[in-house]
C-alpha atoms as a PDB file:
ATOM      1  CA  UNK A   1      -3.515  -8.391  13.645  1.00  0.00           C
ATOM      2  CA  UNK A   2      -1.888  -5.208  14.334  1.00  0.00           C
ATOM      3  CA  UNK A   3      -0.910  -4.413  10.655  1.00  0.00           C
ATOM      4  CA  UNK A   4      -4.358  -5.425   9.772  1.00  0.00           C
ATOM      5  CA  UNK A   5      -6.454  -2.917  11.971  1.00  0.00           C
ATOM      6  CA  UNK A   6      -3.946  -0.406  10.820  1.00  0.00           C
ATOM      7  CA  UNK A   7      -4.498  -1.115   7.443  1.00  0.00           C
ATOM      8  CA  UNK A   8      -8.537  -0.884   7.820  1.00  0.00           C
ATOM      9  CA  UNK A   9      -7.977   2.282   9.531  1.00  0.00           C
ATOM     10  CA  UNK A  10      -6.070   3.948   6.780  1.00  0.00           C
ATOM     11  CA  UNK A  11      -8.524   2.206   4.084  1.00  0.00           C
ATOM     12  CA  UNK A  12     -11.206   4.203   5.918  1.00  0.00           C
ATOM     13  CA  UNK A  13      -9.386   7.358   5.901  1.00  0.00           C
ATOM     14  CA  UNK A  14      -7.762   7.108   2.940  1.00  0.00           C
ATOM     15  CA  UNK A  15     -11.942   6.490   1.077  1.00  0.00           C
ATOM     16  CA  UNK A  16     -12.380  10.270   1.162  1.00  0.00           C
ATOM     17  CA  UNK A  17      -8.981  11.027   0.009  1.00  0.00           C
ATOM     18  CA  UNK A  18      -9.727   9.020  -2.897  1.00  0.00           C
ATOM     19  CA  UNK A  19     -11.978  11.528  -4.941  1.00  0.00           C
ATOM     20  CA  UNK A  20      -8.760  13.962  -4.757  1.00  0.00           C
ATOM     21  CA  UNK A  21      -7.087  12.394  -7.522  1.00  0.00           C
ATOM     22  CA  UNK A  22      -4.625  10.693  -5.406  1.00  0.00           C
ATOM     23  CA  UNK A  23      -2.855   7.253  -6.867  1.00  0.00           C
ATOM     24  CA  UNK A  24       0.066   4.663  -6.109  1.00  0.00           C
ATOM     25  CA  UNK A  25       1.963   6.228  -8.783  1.00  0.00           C
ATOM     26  CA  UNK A  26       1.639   9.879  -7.478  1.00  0.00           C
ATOM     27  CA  UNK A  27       2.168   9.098  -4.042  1.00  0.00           C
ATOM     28  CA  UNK A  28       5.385   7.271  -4.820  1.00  0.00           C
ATOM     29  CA  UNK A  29       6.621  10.105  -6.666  1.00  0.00           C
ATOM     30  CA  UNK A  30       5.846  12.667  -3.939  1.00  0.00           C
ATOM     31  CA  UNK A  31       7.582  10.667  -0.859  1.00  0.00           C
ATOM     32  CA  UNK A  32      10.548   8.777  -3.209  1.00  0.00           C
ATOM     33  CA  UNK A  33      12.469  11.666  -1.483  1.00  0.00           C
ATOM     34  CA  UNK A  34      11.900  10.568   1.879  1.00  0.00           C
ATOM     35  CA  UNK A  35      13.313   6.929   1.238  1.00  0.00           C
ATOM     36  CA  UNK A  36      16.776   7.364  -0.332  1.00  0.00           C
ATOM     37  CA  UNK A  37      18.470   7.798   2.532  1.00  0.00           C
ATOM     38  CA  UNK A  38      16.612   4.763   4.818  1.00  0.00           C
ATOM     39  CA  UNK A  39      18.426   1.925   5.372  1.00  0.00           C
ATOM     40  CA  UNK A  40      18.873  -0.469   2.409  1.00  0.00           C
ATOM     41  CA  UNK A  41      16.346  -2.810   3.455  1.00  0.00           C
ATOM     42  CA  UNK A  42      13.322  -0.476   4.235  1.00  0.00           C
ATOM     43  CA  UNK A  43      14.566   1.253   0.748  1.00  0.00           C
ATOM     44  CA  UNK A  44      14.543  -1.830  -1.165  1.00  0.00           C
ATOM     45  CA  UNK A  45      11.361  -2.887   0.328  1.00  0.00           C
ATOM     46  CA  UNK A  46       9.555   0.326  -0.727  1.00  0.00           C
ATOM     47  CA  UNK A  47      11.031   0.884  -4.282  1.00  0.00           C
ATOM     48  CA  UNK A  48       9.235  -3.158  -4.123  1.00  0.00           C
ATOM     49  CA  UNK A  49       6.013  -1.667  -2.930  1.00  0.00           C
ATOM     50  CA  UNK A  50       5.610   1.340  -5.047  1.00  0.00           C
ATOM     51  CA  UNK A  51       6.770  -0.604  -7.963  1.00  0.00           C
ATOM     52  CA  UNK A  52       4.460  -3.148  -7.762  1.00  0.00           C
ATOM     53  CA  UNK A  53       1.982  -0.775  -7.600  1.00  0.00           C
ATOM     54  CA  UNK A  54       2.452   0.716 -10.108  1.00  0.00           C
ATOM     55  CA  UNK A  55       1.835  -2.043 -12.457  1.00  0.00           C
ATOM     56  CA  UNK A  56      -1.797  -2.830 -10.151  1.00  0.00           C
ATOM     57  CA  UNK A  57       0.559  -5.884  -8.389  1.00  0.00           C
ATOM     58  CA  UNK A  58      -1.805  -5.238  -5.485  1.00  0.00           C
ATOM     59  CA  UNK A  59      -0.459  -8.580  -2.798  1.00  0.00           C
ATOM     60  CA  UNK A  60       2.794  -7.336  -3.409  1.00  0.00           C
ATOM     61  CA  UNK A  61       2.380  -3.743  -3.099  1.00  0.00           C
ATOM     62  CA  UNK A  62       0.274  -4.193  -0.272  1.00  0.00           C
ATOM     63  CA  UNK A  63       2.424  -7.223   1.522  1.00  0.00           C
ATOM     64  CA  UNK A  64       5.634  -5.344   1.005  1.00  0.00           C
ATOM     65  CA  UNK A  65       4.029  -1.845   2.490  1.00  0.00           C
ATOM     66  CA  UNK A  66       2.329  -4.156   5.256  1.00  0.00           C
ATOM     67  CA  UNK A  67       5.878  -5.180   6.191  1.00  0.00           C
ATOM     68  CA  UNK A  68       7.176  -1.678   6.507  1.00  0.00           C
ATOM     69  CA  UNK A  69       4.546  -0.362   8.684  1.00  0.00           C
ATOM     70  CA  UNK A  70       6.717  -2.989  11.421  1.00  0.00           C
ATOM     71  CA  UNK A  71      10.316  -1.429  10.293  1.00  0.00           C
ATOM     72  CA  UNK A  72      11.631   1.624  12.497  1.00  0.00           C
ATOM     73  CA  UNK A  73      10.758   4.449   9.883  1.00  0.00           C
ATOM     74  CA  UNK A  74      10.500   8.275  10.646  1.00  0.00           C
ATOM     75  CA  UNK A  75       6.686  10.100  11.220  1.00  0.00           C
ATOM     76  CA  UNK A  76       7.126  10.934   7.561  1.00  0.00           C
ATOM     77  CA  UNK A  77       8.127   7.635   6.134  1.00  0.00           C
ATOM     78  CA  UNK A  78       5.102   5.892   8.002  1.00  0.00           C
ATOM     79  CA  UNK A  79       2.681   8.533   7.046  1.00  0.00           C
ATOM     80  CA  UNK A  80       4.002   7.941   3.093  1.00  0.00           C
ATOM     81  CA  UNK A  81       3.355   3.825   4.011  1.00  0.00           C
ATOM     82  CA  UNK A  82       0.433   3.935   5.432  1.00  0.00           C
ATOM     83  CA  UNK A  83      -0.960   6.670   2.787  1.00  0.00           C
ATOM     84  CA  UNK A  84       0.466   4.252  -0.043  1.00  0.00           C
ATOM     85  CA  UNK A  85      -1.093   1.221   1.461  1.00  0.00           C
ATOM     86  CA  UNK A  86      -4.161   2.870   1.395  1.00  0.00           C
ATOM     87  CA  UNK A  87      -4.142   4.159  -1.873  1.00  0.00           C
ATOM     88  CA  UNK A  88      -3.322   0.434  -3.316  1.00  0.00           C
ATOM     89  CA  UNK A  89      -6.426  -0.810  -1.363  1.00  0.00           C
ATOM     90  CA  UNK A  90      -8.814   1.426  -2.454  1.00  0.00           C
ATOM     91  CA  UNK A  91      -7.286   1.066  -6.163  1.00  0.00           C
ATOM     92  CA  UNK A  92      -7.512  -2.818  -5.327  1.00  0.00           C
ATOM     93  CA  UNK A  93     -11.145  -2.789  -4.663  1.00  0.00           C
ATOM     94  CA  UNK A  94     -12.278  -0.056  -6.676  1.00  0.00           C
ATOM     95  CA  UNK A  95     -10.697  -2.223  -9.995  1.00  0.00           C
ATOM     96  CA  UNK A  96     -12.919  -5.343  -8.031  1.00  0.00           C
ATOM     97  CA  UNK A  97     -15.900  -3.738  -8.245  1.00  0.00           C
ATOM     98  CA  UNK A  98     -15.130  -2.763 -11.445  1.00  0.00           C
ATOM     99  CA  UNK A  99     -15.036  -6.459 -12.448  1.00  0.00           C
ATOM    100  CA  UNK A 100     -10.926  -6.950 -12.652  1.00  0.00           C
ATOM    101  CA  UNK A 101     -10.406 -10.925 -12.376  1.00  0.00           C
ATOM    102  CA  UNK A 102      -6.881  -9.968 -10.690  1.00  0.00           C
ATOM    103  CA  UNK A 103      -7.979  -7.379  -8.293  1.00  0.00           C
ATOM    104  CA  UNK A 104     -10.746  -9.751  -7.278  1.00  0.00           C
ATOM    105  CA  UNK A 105      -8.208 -12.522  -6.900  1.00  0.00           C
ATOM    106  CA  UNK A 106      -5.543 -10.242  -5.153  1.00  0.00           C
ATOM    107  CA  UNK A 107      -8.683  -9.720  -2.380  1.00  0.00           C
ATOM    108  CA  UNK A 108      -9.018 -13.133  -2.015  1.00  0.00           C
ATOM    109  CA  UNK A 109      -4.935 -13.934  -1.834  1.00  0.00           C
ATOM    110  CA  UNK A 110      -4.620 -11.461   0.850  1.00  0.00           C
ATOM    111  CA  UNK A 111      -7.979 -12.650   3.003  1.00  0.00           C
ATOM    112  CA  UNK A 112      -6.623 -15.962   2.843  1.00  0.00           C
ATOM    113  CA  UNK A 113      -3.126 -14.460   4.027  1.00  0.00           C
ATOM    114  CA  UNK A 114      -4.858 -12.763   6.896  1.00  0.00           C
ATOM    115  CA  UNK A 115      -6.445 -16.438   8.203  1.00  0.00           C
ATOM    116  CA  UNK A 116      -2.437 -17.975   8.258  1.00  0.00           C
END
């Protein structure tokens, strides 16, 4: 429940960062830096992330980023997770509204994620 009011919170913040040309694929390029030296499961878990979102693989992407904001990280590397997470979800619903079949099913697989 925790990750999930977290994750609303940074949607909402993350809405009017939108407009400033900020994507997955930007973000992940600006804070790759602060990852190499994590420890090999946090970095494997957010080369996952950023990955997947690159390629609009919004559950994982958003899953996999979910599961970091939990993981001991430094200010930096949760500020560059929780930016990224909401980045993908605004990317995730913007392609929805849009009328993307997957984005619209990637909403759904994660709501029904939320209700396990």
């Amino acid at each position: 429940m925790k990750s999930f009011v977290l994750t609303c919170a940074a949607v909402a913040s993350l809405v009017l960062l939108a407009g400033c040309g900020k994507n997955a694929a930007s973000l992940s390029n600006r804070h790759a830096a602060l990852f190499q030296s994590a420890p090999p499961e946090v970095k494997s878990d957010w080369e996952k992330a950023t990955a997947a979102a690159k390629t609009n693989g919004y559950v994982v992407a958003i899953t996999t980023v979910q599961k970091l904001q939990g993981a001991a990280l430094t200010p930096e590397q949760l500020q560059a997770v929780n930016e990224t997470v909401s980045v993908v979800s605004v990317q995730m619903y913007e392609a929805a509204n849009r009328g993307d079949a997957a984005a619209t099913q990637a909403i759904a697989q994660l709501r029904n994620q939320r209700r396990r």
